[in-house]
PDB file of N, CA and C in Angstrom:
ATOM      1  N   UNK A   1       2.878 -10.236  -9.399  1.00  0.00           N
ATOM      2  CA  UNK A   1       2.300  -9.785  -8.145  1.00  0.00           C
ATOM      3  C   UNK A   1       1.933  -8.303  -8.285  1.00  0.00           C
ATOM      4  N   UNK A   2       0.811  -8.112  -7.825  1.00  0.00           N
ATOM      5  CA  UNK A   2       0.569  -6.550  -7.555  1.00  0.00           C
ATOM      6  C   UNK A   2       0.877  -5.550  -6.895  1.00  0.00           C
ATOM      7  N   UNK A   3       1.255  -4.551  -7.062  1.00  0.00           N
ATOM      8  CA  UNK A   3       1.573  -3.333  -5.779  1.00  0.00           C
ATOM      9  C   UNK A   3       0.955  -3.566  -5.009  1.00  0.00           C
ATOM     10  N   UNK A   4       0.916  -3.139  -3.718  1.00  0.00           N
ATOM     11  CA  UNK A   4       0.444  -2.693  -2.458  1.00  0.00           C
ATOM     12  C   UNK A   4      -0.353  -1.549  -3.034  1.00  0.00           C
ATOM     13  N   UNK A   5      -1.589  -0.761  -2.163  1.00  0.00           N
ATOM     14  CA  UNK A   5      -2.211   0.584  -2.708  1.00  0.00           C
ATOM     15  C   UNK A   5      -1.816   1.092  -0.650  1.00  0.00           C
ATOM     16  N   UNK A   6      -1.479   2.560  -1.005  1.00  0.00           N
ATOM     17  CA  UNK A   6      -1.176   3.127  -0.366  1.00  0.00           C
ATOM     18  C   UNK A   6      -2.305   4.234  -0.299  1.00  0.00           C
ATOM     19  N   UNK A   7      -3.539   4.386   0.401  1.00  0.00           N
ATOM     20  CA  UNK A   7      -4.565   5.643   0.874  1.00  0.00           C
ATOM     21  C   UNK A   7      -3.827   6.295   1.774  1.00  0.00           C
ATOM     22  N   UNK A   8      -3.865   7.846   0.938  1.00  0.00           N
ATOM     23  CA  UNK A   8      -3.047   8.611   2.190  1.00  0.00           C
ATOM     24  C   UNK A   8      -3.721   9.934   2.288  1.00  0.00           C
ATOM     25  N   UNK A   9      -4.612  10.177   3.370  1.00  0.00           N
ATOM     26  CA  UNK A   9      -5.423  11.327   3.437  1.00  0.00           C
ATOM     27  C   UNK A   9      -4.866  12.509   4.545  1.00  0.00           C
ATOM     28  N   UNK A  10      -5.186  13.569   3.644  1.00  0.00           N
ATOM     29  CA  UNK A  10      -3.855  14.525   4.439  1.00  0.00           C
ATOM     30  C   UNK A  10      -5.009  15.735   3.681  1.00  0.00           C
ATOM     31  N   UNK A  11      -4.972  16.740   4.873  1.00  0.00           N
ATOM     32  CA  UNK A  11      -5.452  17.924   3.696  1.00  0.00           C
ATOM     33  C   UNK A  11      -4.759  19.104   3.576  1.00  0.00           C
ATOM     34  N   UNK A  12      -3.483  18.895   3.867  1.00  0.00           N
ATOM     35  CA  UNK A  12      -2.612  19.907   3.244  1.00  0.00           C
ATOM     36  C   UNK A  12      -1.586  19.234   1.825  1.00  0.00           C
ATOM     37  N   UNK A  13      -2.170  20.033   0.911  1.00  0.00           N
ATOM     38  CA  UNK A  13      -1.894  19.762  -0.429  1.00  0.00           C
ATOM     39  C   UNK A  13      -0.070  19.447  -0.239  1.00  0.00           C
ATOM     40  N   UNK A  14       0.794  20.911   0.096  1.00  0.00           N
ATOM     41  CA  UNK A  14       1.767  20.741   0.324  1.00  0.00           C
ATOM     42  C   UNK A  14       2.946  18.731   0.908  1.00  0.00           C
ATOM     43  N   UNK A  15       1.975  18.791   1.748  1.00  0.00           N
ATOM     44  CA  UNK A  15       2.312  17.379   2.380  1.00  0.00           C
ATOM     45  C   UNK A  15       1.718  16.127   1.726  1.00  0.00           C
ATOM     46  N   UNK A  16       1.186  16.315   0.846  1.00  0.00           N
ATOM     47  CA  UNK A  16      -0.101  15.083  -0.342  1.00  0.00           C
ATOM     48  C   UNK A  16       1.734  15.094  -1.296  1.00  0.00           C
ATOM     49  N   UNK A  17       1.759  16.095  -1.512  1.00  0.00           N
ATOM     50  CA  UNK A  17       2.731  16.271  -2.026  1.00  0.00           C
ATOM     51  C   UNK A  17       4.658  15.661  -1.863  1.00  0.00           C
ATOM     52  N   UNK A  18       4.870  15.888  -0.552  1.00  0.00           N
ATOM     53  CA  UNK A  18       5.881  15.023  -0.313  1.00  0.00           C
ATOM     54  C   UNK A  18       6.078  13.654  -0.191  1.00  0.00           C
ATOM     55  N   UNK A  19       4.439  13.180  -0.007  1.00  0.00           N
ATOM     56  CA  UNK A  19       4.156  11.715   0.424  1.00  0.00           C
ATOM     57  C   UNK A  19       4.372  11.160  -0.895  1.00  0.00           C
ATOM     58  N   UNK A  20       3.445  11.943  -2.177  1.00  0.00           N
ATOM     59  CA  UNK A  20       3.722  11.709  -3.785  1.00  0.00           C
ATOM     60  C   UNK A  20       4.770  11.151  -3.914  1.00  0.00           C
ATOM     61  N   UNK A  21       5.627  12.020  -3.555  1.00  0.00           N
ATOM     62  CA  UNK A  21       7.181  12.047  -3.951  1.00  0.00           C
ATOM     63  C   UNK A  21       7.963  10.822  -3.333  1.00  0.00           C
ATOM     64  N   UNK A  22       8.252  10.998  -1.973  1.00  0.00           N
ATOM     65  CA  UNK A  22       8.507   9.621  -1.408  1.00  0.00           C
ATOM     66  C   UNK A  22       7.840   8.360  -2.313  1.00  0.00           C
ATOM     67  N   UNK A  23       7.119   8.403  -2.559  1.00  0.00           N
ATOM     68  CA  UNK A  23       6.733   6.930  -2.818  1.00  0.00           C
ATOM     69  C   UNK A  23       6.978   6.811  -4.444  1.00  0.00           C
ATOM     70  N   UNK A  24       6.901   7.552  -5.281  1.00  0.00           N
ATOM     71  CA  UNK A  24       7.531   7.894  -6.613  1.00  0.00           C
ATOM     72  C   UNK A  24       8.342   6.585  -7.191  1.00  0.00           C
ATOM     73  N   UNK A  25       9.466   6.551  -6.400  1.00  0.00           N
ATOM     74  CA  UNK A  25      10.272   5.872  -6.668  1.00  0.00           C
ATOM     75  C   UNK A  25      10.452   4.092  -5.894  1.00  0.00           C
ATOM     76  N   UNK A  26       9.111   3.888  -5.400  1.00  0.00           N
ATOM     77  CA  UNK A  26       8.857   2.961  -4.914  1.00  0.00           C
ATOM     78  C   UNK A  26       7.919   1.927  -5.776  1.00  0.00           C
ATOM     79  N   UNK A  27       7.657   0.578  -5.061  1.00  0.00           N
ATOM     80  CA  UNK A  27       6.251  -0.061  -6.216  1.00  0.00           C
ATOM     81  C   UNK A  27       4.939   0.167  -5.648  1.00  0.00           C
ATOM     82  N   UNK A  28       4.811   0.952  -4.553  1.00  0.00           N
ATOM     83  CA  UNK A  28       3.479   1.129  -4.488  1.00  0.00           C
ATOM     84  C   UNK A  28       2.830   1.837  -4.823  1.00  0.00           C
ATOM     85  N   UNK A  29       1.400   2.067  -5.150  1.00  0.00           N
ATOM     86  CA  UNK A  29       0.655   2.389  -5.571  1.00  0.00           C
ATOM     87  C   UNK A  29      -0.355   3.563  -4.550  1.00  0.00           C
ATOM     88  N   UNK A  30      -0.342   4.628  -4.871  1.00  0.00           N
ATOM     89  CA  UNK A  30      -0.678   5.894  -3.981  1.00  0.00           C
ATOM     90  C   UNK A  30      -2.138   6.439  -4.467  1.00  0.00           C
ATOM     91  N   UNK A  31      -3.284   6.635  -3.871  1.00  0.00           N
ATOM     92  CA  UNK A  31      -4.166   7.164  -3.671  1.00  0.00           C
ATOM     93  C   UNK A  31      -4.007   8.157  -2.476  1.00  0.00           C
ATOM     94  N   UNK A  32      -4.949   9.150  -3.058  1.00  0.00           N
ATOM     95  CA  UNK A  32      -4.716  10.399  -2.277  1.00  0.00           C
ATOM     96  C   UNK A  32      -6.062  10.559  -2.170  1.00  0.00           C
ATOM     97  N   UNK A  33      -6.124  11.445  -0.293  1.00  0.00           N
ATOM     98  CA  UNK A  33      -7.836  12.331  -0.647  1.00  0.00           C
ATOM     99  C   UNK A  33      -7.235  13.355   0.335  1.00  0.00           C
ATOM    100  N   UNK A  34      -7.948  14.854   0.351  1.00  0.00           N
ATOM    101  CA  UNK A  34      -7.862  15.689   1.123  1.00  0.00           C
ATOM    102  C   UNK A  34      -8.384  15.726   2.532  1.00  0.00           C
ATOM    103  N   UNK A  35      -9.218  14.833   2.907  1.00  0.00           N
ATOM    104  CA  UNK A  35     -10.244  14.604   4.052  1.00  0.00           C
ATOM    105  C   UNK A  35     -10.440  12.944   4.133  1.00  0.00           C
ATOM    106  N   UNK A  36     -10.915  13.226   5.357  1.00  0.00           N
ATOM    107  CA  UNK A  36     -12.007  11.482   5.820  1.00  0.00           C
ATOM    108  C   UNK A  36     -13.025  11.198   4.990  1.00  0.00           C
ATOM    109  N   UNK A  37     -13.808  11.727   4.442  1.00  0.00           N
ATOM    110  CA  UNK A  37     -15.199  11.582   3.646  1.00  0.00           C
ATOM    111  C   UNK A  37     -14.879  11.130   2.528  1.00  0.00           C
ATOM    112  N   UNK A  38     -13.590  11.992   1.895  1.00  0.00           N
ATOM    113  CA  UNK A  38     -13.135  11.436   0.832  1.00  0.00           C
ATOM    114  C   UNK A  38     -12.345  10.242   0.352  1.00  0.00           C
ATOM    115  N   UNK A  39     -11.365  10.070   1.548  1.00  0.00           N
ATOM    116  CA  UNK A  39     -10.611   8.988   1.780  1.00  0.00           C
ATOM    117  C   UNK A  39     -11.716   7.938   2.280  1.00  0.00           C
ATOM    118  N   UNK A  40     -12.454   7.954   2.571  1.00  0.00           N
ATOM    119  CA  UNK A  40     -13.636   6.632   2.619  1.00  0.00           C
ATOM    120  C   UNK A  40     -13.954   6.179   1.418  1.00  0.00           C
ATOM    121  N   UNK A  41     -14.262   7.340   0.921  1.00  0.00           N
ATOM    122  CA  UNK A  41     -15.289   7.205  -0.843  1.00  0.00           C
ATOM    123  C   UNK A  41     -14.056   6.606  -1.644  1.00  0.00           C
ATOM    124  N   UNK A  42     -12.599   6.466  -1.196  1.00  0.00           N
ATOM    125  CA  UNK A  42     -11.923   6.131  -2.380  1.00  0.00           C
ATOM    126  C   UNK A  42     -11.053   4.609  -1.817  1.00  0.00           C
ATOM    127  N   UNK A  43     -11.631   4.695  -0.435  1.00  0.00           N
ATOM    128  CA  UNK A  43     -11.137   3.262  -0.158  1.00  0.00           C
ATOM    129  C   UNK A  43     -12.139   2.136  -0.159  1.00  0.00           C
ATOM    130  N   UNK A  44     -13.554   2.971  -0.527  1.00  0.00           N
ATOM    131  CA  UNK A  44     -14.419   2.044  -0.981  1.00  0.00           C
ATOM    132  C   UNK A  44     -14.821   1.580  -2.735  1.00  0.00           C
ATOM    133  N   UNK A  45     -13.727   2.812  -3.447  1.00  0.00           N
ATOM    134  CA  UNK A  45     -13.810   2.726  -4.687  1.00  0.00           C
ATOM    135  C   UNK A  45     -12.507   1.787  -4.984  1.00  0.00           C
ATOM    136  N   UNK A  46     -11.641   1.670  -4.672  1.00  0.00           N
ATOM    137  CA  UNK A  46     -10.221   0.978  -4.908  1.00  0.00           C
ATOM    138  C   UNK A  46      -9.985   0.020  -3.177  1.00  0.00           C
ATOM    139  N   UNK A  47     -10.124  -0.899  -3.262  1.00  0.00           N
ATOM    140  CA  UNK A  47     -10.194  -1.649  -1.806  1.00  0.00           C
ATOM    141  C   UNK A  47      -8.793  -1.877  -1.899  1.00  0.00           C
ATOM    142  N   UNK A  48      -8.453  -1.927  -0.211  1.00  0.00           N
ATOM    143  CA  UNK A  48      -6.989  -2.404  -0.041  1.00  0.00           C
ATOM    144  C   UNK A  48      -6.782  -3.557  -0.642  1.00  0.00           C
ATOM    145  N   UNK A  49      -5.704  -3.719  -0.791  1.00  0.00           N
ATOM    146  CA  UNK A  49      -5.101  -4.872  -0.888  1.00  0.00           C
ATOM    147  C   UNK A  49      -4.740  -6.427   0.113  1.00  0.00           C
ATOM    148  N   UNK A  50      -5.197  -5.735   1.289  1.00  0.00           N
ATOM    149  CA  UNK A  50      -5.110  -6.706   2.305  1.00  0.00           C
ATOM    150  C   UNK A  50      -6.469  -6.434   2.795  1.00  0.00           C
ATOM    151  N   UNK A  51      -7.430  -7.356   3.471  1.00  0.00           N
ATOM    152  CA  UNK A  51      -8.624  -7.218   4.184  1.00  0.00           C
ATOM    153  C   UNK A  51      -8.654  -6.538   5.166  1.00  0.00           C
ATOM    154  N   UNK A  52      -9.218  -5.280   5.174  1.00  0.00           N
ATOM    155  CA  UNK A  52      -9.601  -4.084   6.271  1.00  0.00           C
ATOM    156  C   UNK A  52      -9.255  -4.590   7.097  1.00  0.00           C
ATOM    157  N   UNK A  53      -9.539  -6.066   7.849  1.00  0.00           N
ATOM    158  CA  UNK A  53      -8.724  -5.539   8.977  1.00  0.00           C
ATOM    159  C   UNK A  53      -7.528  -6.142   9.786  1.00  0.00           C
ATOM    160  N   UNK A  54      -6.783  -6.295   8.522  1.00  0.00           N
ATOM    161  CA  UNK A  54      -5.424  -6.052   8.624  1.00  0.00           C
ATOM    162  C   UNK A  54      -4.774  -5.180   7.725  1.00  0.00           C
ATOM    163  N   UNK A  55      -5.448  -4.079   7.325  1.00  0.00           N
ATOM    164  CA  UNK A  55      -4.978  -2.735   7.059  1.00  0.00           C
ATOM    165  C   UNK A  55      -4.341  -2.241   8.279  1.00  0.00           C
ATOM    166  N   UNK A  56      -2.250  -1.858   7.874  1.00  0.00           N
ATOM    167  CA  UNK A  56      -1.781  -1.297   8.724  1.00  0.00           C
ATOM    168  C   UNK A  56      -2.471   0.320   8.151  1.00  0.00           C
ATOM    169  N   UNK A  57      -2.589   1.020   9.463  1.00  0.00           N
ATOM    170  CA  UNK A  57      -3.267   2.358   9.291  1.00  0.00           C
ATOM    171  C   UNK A  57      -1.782   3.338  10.391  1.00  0.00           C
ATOM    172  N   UNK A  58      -1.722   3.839   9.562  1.00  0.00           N
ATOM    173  CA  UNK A  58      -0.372   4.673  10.107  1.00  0.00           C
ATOM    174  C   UNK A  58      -0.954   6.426  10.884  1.00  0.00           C
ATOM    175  N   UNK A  59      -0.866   7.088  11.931  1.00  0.00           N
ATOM    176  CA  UNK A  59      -1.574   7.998  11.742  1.00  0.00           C
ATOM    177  C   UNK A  59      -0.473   9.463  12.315  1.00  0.00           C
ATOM    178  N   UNK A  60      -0.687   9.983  11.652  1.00  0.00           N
ATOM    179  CA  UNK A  60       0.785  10.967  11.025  1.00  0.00           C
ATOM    180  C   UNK A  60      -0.286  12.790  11.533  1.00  0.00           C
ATOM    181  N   UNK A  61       0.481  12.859  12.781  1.00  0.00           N
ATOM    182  CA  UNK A  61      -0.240  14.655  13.037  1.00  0.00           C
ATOM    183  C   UNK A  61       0.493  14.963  13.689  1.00  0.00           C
ATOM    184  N   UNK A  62       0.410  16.624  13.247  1.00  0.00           N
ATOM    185  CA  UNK A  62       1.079  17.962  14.354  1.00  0.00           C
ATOM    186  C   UNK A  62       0.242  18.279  15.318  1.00  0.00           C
ATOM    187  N   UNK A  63      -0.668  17.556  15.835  1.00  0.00           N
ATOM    188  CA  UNK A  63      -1.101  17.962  17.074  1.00  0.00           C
ATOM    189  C   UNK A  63      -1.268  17.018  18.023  1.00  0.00           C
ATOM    190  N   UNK A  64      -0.147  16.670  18.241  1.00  0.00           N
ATOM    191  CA  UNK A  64       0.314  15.446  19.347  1.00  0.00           C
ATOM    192  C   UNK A  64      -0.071  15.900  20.606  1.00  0.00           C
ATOM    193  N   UNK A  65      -1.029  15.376  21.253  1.00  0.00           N
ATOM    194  CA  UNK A  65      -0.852  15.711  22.675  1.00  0.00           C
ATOM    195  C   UNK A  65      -0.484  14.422  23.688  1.00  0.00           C
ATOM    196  N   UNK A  66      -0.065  14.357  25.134  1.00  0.00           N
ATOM    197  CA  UNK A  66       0.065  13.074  25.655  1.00  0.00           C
ATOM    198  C   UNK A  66      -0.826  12.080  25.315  1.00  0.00           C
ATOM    199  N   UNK A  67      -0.197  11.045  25.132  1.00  0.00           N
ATOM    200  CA  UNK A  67      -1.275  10.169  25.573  1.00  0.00           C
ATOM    201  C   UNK A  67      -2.187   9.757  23.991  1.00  0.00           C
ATOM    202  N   UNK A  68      -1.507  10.270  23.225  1.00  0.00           N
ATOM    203  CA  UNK A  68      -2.749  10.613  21.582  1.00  0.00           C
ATOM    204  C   UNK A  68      -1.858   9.049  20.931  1.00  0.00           C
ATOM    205  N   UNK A  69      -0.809   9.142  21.328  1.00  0.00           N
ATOM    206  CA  UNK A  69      -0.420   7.804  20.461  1.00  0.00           C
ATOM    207  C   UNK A  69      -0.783   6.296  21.139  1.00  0.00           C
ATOM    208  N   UNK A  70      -1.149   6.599  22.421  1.00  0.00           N
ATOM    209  CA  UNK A  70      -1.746   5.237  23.088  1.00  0.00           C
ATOM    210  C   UNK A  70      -3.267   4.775  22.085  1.00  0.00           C
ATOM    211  N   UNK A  71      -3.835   6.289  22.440  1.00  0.00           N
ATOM    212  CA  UNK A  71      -5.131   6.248  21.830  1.00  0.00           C
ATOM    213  C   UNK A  71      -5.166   5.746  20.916  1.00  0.00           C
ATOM    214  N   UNK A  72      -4.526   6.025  19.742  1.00  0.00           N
ATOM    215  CA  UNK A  72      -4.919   5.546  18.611  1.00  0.00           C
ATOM    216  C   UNK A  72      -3.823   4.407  18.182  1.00  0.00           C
ATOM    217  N   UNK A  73      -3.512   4.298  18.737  1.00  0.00           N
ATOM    218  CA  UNK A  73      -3.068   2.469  18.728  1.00  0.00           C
ATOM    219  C   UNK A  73      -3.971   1.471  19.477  1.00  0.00           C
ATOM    220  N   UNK A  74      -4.816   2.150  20.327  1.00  0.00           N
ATOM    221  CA  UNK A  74      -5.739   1.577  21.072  1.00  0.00           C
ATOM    222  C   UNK A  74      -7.127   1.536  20.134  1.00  0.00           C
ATOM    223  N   UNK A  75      -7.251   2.185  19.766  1.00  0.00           N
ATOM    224  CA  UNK A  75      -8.159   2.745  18.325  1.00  0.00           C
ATOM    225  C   UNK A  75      -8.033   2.027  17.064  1.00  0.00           C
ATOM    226  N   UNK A  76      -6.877   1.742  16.726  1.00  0.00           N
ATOM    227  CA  UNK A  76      -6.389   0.417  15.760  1.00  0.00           C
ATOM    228  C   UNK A  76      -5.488   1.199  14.406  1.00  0.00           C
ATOM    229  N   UNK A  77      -4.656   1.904  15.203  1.00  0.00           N
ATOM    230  CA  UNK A  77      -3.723   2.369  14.593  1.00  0.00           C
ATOM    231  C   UNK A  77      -2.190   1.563  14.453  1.00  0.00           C
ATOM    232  N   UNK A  78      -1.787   0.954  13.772  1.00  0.00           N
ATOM    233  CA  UNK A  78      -0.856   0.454  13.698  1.00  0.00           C
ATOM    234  C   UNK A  78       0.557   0.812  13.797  1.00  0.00           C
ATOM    235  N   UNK A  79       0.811   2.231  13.996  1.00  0.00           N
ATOM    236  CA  UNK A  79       1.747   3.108  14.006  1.00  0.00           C
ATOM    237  C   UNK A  79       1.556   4.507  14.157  1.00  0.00           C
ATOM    238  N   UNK A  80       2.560   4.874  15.090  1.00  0.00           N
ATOM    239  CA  UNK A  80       2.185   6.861  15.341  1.00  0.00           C
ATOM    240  C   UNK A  80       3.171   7.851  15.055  1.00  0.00           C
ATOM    241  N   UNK A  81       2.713   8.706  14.157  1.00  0.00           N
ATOM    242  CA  UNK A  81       4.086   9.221  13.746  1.00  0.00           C
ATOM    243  C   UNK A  81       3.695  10.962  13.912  1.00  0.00           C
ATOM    244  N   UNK A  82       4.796  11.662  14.537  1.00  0.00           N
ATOM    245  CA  UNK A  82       4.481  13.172  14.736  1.00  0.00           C
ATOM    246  C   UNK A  82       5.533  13.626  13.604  1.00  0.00           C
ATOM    247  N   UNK A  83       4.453  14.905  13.153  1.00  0.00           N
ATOM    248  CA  UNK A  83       5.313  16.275  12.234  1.00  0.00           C
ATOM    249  C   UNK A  83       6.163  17.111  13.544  1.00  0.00           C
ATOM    250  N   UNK A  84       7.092  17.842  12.726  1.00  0.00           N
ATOM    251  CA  UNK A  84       7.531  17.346  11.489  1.00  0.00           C
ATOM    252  C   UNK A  84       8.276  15.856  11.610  1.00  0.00           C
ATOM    253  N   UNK A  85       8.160  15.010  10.445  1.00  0.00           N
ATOM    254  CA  UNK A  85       8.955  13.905  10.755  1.00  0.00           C
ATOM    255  C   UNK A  85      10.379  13.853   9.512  1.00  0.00           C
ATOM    256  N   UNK A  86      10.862  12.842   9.578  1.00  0.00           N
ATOM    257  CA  UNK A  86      11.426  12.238   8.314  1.00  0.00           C
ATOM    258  C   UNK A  86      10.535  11.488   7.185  1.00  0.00           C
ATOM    259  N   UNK A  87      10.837  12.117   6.179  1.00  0.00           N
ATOM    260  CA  UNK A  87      10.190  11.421   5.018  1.00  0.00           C
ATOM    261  C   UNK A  87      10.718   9.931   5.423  1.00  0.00           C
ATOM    262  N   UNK A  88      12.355   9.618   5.118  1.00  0.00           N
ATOM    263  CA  UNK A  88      12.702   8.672   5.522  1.00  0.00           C
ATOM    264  C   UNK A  88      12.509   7.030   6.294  1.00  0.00           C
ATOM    265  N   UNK A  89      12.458   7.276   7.386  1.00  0.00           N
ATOM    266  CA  UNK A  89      11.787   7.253   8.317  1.00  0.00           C
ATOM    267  C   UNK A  89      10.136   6.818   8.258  1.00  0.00           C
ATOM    268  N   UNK A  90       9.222   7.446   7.240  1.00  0.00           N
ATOM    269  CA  UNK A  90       8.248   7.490   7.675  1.00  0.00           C
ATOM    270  C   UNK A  90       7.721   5.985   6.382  1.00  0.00           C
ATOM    271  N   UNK A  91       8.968   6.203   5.630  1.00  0.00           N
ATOM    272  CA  UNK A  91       8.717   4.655   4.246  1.00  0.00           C
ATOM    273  C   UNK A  91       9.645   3.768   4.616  1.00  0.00           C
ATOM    274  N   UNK A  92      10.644   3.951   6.126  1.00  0.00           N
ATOM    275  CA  UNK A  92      10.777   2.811   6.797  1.00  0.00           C
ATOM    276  C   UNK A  92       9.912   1.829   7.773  1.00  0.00           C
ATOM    277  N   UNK A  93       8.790   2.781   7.970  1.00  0.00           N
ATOM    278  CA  UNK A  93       7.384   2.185   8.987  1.00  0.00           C
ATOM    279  C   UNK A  93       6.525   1.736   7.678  1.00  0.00           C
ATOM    280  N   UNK A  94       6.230   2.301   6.975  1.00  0.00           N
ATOM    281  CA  UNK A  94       5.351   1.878   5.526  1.00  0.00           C
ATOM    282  C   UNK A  94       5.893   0.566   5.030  1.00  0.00           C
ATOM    283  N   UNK A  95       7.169   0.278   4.876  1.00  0.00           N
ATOM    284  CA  UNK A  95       7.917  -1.233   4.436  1.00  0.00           C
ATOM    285  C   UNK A  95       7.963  -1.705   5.503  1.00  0.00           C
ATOM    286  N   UNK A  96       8.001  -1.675   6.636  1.00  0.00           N
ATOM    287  CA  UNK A  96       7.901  -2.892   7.905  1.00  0.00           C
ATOM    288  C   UNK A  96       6.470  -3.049   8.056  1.00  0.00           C
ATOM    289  N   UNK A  97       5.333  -2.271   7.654  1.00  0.00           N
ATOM    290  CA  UNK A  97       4.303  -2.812   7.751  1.00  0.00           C
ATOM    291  C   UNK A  97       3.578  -3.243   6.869  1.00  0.00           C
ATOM    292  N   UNK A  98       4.284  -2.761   5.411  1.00  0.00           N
ATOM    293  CA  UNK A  98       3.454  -3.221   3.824  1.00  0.00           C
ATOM    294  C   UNK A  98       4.619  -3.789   3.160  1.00  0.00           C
ATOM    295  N   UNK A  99       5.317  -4.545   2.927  1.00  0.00           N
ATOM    296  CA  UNK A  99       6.908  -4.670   2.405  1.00  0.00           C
ATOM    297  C   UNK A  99       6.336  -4.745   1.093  1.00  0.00           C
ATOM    298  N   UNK A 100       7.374  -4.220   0.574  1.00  0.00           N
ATOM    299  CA  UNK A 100       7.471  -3.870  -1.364  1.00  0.00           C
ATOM    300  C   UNK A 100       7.131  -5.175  -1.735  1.00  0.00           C
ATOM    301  N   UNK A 101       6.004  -5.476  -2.849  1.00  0.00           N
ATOM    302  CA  UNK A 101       5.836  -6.461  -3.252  1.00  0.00           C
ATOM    303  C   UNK A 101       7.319  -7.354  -4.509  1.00  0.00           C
TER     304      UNK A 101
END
């Protein structure tokens, strides 16, 4: 069976970085982009593993305002997660929604 691929677009290098790490020691498989434009171009170069659209899409920001996690679960976000968070935590929502192959 194959890994899972994990697209994780973030454009602070620092945090590309912890996500690296977390998943390191896991079986999935991590693609990275710094932006949206890029993270398109590389989820159209390496396709999920599950059909777009049942891609869980997790969406992970420090600028939470009310009401932002309705939105984008309404939007087709599968999960909402605010900084700072738990690394922890954040590859316990990643395995309830992608479980380790």
């Amino acid at each position: 069976m194959t890994s899972k691929r994990i697209l994780h677009i973030e454009d602070n290098s620092l945090n590309r970085k912890i996500i690296r790490d977390l998943l390191a020691r896991t079986s999935y498989e991590l693609a990275e982009a710094s932006h949206g434009v890029q993270g398109l171009d590389a989820a159209r170069a390496v396709p999920p593993t599950w059909r777009t659209a049942r891609v869980p899409i997790i969406v992970i920001t420090s600028f939470a305002l009310s009401g932002d996690d309705q939105r984008a679960k309404d939007a087709g976000a599968s999960d909402y997660v605010t900084k700072p968070h738990s690394p922890r935590e954040l590859l316990a929502i990643i395995r309830r929604l992608a479980p380790e192959a």
